[in-house]
Every structure is written in C-alpha cells, then in structure tokens.
N, C-alpha and C. Protein backbone atom coordinates (compact mmCIF):
# COMPACT_ATOMS: atom_id res chain seq x y z
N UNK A 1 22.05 -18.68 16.00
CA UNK A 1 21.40 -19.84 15.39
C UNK A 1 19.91 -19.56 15.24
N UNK A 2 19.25 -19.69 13.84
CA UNK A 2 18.10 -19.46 14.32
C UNK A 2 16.94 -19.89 14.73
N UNK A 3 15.93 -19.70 15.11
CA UNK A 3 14.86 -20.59 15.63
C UNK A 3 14.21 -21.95 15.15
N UNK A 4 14.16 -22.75 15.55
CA UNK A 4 13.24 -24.05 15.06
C UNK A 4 12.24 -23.75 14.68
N UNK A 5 11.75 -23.84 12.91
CA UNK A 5 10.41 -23.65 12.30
C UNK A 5 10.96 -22.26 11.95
N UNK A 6 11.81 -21.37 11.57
CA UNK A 6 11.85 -19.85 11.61
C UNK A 6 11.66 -19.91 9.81
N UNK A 7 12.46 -20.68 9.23
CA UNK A 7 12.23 -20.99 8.01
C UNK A 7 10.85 -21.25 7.48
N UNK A 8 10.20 -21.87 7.94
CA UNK A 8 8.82 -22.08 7.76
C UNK A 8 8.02 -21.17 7.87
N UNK A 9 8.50 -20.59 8.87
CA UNK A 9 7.35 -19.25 9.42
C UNK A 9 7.54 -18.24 8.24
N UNK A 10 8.78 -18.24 7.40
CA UNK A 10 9.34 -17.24 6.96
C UNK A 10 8.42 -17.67 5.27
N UNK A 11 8.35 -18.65 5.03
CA UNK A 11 7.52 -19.72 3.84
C UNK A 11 6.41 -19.30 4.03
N UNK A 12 5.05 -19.34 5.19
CA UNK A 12 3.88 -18.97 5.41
C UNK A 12 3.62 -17.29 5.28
N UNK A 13 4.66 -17.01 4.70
CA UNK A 13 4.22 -15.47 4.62
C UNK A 13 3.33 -15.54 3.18
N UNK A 14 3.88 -16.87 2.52
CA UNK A 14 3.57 -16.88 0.96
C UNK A 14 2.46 -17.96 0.76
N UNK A 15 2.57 -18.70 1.74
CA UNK A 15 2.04 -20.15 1.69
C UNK A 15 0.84 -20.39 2.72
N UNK A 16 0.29 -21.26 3.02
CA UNK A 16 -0.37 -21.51 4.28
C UNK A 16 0.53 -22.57 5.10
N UNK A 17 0.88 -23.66 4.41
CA UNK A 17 1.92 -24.49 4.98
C UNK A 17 3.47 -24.45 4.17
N UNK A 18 4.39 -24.86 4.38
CA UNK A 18 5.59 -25.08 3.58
C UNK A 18 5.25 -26.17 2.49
N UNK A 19 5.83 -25.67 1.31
CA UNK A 19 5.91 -26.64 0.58
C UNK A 19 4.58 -27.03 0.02
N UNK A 20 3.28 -26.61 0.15
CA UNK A 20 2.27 -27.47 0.33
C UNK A 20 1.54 -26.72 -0.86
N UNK A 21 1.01 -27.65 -1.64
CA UNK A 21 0.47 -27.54 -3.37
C UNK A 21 -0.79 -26.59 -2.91
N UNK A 22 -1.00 -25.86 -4.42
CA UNK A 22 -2.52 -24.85 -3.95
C UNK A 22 -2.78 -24.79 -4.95
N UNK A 23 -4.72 -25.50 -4.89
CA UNK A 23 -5.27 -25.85 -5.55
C UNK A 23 -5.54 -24.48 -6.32
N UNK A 24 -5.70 -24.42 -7.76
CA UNK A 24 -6.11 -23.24 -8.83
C UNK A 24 -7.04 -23.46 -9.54
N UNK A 25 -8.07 -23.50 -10.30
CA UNK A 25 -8.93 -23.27 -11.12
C UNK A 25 -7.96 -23.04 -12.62
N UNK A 26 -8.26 -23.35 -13.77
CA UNK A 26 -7.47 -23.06 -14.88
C UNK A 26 -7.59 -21.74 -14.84
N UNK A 27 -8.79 -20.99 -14.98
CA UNK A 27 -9.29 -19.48 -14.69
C UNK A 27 -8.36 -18.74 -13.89
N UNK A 28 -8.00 -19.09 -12.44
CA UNK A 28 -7.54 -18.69 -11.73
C UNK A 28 -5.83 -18.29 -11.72
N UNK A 29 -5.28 -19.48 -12.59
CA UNK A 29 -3.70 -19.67 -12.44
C UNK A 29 -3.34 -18.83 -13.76
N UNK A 30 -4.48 -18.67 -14.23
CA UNK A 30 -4.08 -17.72 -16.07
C UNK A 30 -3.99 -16.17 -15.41
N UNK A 31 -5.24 -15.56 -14.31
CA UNK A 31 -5.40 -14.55 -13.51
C UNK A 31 -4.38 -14.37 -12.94
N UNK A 32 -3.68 -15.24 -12.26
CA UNK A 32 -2.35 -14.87 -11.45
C UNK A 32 -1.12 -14.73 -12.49
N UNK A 33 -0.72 -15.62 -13.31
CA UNK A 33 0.14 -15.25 -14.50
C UNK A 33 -0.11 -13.69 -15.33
N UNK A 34 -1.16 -13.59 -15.80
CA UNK A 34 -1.88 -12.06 -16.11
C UNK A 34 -0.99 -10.94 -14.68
N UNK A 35 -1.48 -11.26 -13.82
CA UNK A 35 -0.95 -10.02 -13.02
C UNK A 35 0.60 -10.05 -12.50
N UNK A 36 0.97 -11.37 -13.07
CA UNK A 36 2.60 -11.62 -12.75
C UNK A 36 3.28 -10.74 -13.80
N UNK A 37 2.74 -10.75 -14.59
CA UNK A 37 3.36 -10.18 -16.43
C UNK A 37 3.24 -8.27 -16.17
N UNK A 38 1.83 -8.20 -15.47
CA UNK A 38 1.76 -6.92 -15.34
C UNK A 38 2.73 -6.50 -14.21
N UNK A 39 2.92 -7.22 -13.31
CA UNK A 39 3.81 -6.67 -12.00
C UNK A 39 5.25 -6.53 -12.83
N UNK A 40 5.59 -7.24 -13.88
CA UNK A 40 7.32 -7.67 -14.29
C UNK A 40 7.20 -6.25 -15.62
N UNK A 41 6.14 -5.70 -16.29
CA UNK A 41 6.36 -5.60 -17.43
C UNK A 41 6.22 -4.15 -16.90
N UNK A 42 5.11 -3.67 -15.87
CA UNK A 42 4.69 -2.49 -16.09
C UNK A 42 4.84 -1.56 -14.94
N UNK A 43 4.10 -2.40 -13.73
CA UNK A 43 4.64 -1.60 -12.20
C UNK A 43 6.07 -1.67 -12.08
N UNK A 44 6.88 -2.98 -12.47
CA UNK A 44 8.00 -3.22 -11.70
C UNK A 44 8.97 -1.83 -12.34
N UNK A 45 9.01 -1.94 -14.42
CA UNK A 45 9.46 -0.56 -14.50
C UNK A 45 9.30 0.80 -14.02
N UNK A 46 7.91 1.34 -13.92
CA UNK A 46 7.26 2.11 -13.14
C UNK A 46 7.88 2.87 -11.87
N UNK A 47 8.19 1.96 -11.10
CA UNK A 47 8.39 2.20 -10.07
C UNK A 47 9.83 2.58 -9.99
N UNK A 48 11.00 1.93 -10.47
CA UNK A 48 12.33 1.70 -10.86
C UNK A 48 12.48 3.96 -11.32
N UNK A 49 11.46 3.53 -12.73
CA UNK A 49 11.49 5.16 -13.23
C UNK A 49 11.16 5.97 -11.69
N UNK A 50 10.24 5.70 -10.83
CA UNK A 50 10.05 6.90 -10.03
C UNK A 50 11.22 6.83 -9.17
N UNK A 51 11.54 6.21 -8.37
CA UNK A 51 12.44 6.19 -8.20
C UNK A 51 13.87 6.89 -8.34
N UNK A 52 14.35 6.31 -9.55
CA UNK A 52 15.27 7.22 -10.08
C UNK A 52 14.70 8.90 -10.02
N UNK A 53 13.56 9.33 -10.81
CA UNK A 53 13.42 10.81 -10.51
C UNK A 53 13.34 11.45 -9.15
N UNK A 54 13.11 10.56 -8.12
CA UNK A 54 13.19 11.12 -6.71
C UNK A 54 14.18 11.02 -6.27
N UNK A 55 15.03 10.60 -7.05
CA UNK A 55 16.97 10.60 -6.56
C UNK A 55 17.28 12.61 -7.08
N UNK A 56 16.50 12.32 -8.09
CA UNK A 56 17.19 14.21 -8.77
C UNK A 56 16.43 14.95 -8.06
N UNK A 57 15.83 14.79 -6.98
CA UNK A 57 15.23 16.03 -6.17
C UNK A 57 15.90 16.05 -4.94
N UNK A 58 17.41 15.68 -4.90
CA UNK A 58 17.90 15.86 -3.91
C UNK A 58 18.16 14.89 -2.75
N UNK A 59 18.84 15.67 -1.86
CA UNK A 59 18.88 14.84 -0.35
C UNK A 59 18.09 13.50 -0.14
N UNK A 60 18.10 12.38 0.09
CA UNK A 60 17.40 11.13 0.26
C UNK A 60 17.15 11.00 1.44
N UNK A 61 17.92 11.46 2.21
CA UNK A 61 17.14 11.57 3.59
C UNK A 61 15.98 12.13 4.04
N UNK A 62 15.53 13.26 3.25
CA UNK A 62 14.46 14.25 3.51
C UNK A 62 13.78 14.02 2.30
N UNK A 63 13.34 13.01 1.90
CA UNK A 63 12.54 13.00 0.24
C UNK A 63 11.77 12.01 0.45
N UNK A 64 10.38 12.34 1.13
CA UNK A 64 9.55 11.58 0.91
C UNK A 64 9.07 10.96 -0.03
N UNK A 65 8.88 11.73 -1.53
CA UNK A 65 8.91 10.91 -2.52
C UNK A 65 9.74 9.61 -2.74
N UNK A 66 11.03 9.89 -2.77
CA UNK A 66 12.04 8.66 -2.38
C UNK A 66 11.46 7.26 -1.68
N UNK A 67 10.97 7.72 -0.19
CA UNK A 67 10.69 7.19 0.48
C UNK A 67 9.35 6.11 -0.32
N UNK A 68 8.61 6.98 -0.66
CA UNK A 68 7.21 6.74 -0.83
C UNK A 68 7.66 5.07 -2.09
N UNK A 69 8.24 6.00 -3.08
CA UNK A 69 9.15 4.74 -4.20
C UNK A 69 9.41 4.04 -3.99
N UNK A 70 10.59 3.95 -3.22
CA UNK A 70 11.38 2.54 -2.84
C UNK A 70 10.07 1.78 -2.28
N UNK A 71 9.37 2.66 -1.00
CA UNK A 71 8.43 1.64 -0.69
C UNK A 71 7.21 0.85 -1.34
N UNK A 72 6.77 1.44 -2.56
CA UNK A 72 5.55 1.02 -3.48
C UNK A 72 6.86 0.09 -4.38
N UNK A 73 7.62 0.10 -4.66
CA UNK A 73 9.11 -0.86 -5.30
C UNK A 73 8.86 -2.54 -3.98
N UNK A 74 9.44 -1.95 -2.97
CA UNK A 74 9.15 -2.91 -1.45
C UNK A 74 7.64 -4.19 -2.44
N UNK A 75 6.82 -3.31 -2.45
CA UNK A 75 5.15 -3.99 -2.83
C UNK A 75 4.94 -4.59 -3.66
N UNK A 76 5.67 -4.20 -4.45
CA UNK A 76 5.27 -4.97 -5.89
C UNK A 76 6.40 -6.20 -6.10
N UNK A 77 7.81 -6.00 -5.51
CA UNK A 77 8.81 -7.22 -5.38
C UNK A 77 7.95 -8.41 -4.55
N UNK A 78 7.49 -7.84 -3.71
CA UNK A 78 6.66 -9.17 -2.47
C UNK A 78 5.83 -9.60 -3.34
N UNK A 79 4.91 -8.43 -3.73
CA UNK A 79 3.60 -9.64 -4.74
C UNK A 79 4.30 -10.73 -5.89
N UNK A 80 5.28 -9.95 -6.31
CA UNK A 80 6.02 -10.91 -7.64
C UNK A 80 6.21 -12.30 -7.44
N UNK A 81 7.02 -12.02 -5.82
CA UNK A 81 7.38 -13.24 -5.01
C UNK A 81 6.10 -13.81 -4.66
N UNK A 82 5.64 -13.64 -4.20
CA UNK A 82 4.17 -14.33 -3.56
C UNK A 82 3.30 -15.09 -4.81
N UNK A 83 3.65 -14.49 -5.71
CA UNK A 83 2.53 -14.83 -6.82
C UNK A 83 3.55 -15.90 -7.58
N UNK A 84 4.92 -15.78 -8.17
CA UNK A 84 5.68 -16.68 -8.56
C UNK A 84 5.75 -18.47 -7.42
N UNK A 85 5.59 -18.24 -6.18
CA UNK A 85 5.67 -19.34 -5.13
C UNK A 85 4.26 -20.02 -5.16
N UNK A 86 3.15 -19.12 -5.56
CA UNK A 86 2.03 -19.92 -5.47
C UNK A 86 1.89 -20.74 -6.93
N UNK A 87 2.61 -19.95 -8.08
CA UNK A 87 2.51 -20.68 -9.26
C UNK A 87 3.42 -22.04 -9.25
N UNK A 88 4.16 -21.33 -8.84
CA UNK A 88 5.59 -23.26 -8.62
C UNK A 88 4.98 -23.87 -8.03
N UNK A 89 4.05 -23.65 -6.64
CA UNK A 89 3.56 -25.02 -5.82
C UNK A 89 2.44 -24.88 -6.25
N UNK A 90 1.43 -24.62 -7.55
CA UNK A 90 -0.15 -24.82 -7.97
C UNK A 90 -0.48 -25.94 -8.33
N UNK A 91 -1.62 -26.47 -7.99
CA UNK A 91 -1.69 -27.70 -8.60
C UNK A 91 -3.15 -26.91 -9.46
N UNK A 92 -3.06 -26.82 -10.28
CA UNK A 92 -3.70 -26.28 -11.95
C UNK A 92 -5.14 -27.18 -12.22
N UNK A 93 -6.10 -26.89 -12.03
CA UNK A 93 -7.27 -28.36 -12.06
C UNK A 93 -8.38 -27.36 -13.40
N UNK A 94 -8.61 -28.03 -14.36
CA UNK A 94 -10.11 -28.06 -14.96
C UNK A 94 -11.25 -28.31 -14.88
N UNK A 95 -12.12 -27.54 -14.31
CA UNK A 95 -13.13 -28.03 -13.94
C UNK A 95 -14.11 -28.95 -15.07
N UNK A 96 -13.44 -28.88 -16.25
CA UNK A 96 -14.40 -29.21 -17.06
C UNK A 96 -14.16 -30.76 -17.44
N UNK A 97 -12.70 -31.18 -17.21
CA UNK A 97 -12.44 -32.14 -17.32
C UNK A 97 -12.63 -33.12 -16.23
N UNK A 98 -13.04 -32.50 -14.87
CA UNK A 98 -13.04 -33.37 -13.67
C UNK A 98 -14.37 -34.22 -13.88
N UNK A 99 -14.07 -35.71 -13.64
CA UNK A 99 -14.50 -36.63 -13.21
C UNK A 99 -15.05 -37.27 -12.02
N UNK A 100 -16.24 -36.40 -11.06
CA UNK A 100 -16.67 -37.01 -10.08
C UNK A 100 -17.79 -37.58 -9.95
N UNK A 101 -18.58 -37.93 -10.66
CA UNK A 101 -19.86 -38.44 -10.55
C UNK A 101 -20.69 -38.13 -10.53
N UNK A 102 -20.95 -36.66 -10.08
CA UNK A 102 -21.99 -35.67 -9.30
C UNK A 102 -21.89 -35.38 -8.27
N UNK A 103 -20.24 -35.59 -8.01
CA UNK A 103 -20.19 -34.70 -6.36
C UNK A 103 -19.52 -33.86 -6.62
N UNK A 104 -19.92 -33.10 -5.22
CA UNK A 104 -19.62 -31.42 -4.90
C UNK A 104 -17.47 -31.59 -5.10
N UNK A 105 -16.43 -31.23 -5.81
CA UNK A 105 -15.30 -31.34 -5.60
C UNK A 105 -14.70 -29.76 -5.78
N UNK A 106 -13.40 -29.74 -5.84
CA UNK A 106 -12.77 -28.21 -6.43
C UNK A 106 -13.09 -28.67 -8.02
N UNK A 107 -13.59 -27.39 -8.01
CA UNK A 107 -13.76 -26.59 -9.65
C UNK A 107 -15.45 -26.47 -9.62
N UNK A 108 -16.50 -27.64 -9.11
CA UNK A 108 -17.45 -27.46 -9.44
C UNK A 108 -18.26 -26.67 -9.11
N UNK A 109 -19.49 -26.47 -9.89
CA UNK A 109 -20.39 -25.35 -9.74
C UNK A 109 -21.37 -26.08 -9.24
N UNK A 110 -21.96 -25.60 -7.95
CA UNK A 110 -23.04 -26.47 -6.99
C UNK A 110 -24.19 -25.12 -7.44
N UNK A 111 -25.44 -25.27 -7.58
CA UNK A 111 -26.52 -24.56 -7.04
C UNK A 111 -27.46 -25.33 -5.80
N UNK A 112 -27.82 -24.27 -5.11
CA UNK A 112 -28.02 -24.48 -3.71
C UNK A 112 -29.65 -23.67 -3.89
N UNK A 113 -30.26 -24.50 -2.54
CA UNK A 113 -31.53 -23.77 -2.51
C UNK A 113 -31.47 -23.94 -0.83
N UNK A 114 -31.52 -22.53 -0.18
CA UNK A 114 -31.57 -22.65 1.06
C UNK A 114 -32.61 -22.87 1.63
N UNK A 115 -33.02 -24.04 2.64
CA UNK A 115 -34.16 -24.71 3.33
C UNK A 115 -35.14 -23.72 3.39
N UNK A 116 -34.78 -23.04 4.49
CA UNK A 116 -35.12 -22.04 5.19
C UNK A 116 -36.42 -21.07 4.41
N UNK A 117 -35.33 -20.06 3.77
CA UNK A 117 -35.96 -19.02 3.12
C UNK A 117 -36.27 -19.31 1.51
N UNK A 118 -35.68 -20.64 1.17
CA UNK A 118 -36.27 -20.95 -0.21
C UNK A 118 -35.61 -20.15 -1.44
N UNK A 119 -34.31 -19.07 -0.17
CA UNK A 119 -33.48 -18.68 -1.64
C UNK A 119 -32.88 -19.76 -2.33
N UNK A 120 -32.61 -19.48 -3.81
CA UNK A 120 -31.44 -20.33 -4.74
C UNK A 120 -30.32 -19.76 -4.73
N UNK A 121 -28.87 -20.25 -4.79
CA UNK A 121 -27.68 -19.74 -5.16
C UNK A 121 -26.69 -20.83 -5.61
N UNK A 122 -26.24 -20.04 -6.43
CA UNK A 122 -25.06 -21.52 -7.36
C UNK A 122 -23.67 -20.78 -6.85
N UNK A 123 -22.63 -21.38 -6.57
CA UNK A 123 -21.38 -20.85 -6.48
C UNK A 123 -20.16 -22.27 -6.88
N UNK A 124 -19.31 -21.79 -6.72
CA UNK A 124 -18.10 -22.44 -7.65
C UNK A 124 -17.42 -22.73 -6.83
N UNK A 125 -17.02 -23.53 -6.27
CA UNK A 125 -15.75 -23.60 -5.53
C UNK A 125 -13.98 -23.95 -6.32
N UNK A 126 -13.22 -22.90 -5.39
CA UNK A 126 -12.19 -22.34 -6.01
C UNK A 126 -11.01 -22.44 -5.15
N UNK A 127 -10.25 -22.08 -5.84
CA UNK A 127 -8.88 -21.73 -4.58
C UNK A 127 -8.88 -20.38 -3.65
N UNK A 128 -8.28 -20.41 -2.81
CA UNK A 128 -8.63 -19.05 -1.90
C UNK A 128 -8.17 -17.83 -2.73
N UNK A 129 -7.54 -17.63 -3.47
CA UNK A 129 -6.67 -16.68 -4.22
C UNK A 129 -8.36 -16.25 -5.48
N UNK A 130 -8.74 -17.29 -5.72
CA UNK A 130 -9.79 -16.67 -6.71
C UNK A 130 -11.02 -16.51 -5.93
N UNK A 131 -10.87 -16.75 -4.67
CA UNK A 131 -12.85 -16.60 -4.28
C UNK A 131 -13.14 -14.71 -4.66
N UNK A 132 -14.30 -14.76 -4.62
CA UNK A 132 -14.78 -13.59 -4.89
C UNK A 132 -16.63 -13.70 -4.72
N UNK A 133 -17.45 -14.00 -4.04
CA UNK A 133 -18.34 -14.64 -3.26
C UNK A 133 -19.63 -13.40 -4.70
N UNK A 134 -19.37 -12.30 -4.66
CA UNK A 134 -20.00 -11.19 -5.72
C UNK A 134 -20.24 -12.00 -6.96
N UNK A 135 -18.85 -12.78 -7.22
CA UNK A 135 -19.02 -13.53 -8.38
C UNK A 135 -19.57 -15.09 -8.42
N UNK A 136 -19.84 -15.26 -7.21
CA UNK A 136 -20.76 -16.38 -6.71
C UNK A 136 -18.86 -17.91 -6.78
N UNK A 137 -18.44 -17.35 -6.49
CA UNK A 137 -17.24 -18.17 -6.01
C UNK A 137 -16.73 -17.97 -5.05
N UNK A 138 -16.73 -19.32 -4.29
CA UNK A 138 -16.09 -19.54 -2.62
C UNK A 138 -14.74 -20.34 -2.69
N UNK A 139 -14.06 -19.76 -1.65
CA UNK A 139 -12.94 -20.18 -1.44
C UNK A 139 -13.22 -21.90 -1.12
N UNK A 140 -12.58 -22.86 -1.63
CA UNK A 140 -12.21 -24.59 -0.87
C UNK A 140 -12.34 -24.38 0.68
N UNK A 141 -11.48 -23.35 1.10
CA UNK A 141 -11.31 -23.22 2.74
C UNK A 141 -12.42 -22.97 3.46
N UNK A 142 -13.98 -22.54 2.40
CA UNK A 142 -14.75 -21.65 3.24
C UNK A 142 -16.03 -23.15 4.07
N UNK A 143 -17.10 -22.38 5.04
CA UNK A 143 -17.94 -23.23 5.55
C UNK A 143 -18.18 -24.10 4.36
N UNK A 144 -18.62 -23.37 3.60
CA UNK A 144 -19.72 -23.47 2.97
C UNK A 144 -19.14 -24.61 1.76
N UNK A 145 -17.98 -24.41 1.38
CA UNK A 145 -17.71 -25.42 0.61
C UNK A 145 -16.77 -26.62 1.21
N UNK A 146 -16.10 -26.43 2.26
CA UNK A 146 -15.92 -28.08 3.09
C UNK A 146 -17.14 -28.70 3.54
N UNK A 147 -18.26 -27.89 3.68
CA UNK A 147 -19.66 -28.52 4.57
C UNK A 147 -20.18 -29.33 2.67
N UNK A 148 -19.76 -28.77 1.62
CA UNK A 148 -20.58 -29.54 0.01
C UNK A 148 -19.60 -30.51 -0.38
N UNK A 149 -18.47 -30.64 -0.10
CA UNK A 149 -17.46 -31.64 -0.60
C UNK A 149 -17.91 -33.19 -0.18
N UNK A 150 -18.01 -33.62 -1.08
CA UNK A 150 -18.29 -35.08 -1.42
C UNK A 150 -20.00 -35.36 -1.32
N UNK A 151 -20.99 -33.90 -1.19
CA UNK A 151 -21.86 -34.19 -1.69
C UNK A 151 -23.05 -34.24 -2.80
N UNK A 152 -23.69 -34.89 -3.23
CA UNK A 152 -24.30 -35.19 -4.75
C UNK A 152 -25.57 -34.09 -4.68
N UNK A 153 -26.09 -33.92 -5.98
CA UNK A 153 -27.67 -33.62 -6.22
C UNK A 153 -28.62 -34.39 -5.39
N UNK A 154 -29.52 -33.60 -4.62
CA UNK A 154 -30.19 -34.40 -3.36
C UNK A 154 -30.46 -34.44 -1.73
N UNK A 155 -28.70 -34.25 -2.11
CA UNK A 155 -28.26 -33.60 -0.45
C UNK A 155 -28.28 -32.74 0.55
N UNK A 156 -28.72 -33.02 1.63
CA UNK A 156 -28.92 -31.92 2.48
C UNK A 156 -27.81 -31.16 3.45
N UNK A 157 -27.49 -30.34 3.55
CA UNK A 157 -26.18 -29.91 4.17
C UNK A 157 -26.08 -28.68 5.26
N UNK A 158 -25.81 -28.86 6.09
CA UNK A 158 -25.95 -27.68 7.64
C UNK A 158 -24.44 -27.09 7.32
N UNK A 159 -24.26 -25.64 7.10
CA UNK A 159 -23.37 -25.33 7.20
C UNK A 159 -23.38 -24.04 8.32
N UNK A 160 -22.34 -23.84 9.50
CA UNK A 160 -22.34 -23.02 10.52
C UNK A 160 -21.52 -21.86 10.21
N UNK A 161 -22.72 -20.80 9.94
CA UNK A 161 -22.21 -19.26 10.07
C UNK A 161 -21.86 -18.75 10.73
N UNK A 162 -21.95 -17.48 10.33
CA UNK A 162 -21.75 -16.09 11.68
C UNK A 162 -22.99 -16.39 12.42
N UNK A 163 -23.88 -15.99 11.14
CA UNK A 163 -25.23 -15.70 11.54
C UNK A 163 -25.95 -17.20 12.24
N UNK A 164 -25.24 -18.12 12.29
CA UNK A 164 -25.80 -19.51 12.43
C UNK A 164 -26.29 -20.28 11.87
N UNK A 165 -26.75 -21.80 12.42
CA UNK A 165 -26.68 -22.83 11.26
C UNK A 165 -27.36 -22.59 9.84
N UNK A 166 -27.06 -22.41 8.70
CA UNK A 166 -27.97 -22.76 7.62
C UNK A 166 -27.97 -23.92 6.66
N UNK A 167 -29.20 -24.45 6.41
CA UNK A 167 -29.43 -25.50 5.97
C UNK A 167 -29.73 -25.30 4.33
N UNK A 168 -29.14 -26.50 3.35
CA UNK A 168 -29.29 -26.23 2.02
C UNK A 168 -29.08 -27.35 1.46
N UNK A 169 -30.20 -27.43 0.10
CA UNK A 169 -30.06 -28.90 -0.22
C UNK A 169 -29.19 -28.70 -1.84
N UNK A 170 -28.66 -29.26 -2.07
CA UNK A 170 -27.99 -29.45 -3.43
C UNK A 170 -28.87 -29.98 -4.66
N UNK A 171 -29.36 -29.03 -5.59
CA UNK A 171 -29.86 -29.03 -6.23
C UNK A 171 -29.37 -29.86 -8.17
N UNK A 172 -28.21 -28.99 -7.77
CA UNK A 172 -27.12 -29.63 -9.15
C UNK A 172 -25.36 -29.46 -9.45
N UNK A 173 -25.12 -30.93 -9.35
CA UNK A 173 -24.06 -30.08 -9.37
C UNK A 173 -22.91 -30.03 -10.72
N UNK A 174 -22.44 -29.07 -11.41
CA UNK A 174 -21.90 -29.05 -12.86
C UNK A 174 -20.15 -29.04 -12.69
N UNK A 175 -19.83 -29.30 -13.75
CA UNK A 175 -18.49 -29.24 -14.33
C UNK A 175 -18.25 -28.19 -15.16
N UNK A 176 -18.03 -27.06 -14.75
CA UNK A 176 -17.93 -26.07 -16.14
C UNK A 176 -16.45 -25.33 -16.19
C-alpha cells in the first residue's frame, strides 16, 4: 500500500504544490510552449535516431553510447512532462492588460532606487520558471518581490538579504 501523500510527493517533482495554478507572464508561457515544440519536434527525434544507431554497435550491455542515449532520451521525456504539467496548471496573465492602480502585482515592472547607495534598478516580476535577474526579472517567490507586492509609487520597502536588510523606495510602477 503506498504511503500517505506519496502521490503528491510524486506531483512536486513537477509542481511546488499538487494541483496548484502557476502564475506565467504571456512572454513566459509562449517560452515554455517554444521549448515544448523543440523538445517534441527535434531532441525527442534526435535522441530516438541515436539510440537506434547505438543498438548497431552491438552488445547493450557494454555500450556506453547506448547507455549515454537512452539516458539523454530519460531527459528530455521528464522536461516534456514537466513543461506540459506546468502549461495545464498555468494561469497565463498580461501584464499589459492588468488593472492595479499603481501597485507592485505579477507582471509589473517596478523601478527601484536603493536608499542606501542611491543605485536605480527596474525589474519585472514573473513566474519562477521565467526569472532571470541579468534580465532584470525576479521570480513572484523572491525577497524582493513579496517584500513590493501591493506596493505603489512612493513606497518604502526593507527587503532581507543574504547580504542584509536593504531598503528601497518605489519609484514607478508600469504595466508593460
């Protein structure tokens, strides 16, 4: 019989919770479709072909190539899966169409001016699947954007680092 929650546990390989919607950026859910098409159209054959040619070199027991195949085959089935489960449970948002007033929500683009040192920085908040921080986009999950959620142009905000507290006031915040 198997364990209580084993199912679930077995769901969080793909998910953070069971069942539970994940927020996308329009940007973001087109990016994951893009690399779904490439995993189905191009690795998935790819791999299938190597495969098969490491069958004609013989013995399968002793064919690391073999080995190596099936297992890069193993990689690209999981991402397919992983990436198809996050698209069924996405909840798909426009940033351009969102309606908040001037507060910090998912999709928007905040610029920030840190207290402190008087740097500026604008970043986007996104789903965890699209952060990329280089491209000045943070994950929903991160300090930095649960510490800006629900606040306006004006606001002052302590968010706790590695490096420790930093302070930043919200300068503007856009819909793009």
């Amino acid at each position: 019989m198997p364990q209580p929650g084993a199912l679930g546990a077995r769901r969080r390989l793909f998910l953070d919770t069971p069942m539970s919607t994940i927020p996308l950026t329009t940007t973001g859910a087109e990016l994951l479709r893009q690399e779904l098409h490439r995993l189905k159209t191009v690795e998935r054959p790819n791999a299938i072909t190597a495969i098969a040619e490491a069958r004609t070199h013989g013995d399968l027991s002793e064919n690391a190539e073999y080995d190596a195949a099936k297992e890069r085959q193993g990689f690209i089935e999981a991402r397919i899966k992983e990436i198809e489960a996050k698209l069924s449970n996405a909840q798909v948002i426009d940033p351009k169409v969102v309606d908040a007033d001037g507060r910090c929500v998912f999709g928007a683009t905040v610029d920030l001016e840190e207290t402190k040192a008087g740097e500026s920085v604008t970043y986007q908040i996104v789903g965890d699947d699209e952060a990329d921080i280089k491209k000045g986009k943070i994950s929903i999950s991160s300090p930095i954007a649960r510490a800006l959620i629900g606040r306006s142009a004006g606001d002052q905000v302590e968010v706790q680092t590695p490096g420790g507290v930093r302070k930043y006031e919200v300068l503007e915040v856009r819909y793009e």
